[in-house]
C-alpha atoms as a PDB file:
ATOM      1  CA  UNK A   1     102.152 -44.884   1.726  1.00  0.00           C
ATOM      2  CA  UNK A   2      98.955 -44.992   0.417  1.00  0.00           C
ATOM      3  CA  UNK A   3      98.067 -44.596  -3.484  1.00  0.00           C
ATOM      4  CA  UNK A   4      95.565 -43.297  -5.178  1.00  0.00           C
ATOM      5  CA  UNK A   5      94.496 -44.273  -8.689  1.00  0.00           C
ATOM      6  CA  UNK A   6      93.432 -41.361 -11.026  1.00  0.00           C
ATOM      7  CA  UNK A   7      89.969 -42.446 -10.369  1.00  0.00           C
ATOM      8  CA  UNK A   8      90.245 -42.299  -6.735  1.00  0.00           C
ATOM      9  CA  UNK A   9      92.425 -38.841  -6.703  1.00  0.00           C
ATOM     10  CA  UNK A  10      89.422 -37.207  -8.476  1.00  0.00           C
ATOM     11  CA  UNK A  11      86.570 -38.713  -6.492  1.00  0.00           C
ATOM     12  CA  UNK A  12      88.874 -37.193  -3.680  1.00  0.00           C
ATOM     13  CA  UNK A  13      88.942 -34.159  -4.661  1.00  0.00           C
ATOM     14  CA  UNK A  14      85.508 -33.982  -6.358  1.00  0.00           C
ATOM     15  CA  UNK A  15      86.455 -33.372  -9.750  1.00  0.00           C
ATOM     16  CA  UNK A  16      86.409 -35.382 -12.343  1.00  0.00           C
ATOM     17  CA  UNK A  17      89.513 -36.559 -13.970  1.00  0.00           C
ATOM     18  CA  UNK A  18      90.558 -34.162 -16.811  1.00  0.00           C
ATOM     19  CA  UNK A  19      90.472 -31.534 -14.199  1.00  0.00           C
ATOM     20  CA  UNK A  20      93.328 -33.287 -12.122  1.00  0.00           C
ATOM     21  CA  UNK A  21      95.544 -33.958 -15.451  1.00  0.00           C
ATOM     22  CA  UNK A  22      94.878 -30.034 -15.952  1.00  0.00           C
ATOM     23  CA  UNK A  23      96.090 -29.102 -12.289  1.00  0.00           C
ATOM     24  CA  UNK A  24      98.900 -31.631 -13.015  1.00  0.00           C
ATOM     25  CA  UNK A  25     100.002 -29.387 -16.779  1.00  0.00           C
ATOM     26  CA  UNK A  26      99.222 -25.934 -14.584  1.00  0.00           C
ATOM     27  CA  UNK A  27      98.564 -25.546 -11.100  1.00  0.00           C
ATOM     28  CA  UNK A  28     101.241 -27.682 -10.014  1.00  0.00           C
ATOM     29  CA  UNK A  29      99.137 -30.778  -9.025  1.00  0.00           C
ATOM     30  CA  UNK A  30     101.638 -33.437  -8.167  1.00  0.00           C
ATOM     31  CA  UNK A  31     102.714 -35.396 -10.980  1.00  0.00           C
ATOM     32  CA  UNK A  32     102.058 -39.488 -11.212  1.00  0.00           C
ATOM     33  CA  UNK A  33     104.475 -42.227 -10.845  1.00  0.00           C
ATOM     34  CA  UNK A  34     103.928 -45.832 -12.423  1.00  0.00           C
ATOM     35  CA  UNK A  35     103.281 -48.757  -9.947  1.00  0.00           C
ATOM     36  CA  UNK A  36     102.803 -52.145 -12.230  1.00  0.00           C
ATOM     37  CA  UNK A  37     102.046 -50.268 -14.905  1.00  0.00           C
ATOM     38  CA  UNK A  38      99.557 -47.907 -13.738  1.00  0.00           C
ATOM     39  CA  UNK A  39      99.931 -43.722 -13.115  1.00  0.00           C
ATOM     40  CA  UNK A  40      98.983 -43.759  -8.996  1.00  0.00           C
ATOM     41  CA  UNK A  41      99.466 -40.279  -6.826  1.00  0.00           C
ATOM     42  CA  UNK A  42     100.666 -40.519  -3.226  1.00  0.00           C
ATOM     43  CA  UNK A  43      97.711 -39.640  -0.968  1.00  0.00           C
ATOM     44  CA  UNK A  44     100.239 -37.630   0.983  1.00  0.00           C
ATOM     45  CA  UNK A  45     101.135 -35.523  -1.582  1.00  0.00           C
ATOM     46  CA  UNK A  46      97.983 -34.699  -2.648  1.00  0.00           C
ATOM     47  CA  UNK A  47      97.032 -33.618   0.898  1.00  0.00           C
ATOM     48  CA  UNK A  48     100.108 -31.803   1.043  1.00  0.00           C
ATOM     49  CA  UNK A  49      99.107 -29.608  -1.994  1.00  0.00           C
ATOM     50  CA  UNK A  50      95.527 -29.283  -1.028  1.00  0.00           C
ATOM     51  CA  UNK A  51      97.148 -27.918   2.673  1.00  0.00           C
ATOM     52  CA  UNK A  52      99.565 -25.347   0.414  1.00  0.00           C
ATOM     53  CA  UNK A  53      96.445 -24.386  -1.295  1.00  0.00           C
ATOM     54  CA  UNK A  54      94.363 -23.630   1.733  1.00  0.00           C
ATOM     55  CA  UNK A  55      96.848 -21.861   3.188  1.00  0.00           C
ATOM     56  CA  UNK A  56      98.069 -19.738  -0.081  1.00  0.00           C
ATOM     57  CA  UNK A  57      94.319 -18.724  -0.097  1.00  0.00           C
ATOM     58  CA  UNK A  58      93.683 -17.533   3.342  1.00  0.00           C
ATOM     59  CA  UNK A  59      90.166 -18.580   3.570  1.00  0.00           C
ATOM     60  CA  UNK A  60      89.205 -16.429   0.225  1.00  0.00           C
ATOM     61  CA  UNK A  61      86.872 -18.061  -1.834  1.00  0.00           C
ATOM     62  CA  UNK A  62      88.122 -16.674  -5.064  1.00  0.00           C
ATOM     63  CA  UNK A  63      91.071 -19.382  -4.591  1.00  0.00           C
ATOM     64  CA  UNK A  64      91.563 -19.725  -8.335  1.00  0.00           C
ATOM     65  CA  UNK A  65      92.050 -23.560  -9.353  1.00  0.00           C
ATOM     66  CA  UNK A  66      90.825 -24.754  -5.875  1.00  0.00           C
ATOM     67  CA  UNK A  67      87.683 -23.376  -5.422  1.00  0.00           C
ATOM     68  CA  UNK A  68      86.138 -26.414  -6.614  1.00  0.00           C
ATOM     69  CA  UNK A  69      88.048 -28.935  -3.960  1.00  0.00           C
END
């Protein structure tokens, strides 16, 4: 498993931070877990949900909350 720090989800995903805690309250971003004290995201998971996306969007760019990923 490979983690991502906030930091690193974002530059990921080309956002910048306060947009991923956003996705996280309401577009059903995975959530965090705590490793040594820090909130890290699973890579996987965050492909996962970017593959949902994609795929609840069929190609449309009016995808709501993703069209900036």
């Amino acid at each position: 498993m490979k983690v991502l720090s906030i930091k690193a989800a974002a530059e990921k995903l080309g956002v910048h931070t306060n947009t991923v805690y956003n996705w996280v309250r309401e577009h059903g971003f995975p959530k965090s877990f705590e490793v040594g004290g820090k909130s890290v995201w699973d890579e996987e998971d965050i492909d996962n949900w970017l593959k949902a996306k994609k795929e609840s969007s069929h190609g449309s760019s009016n995808a709501g909350e993703a069209q900036a990923v």
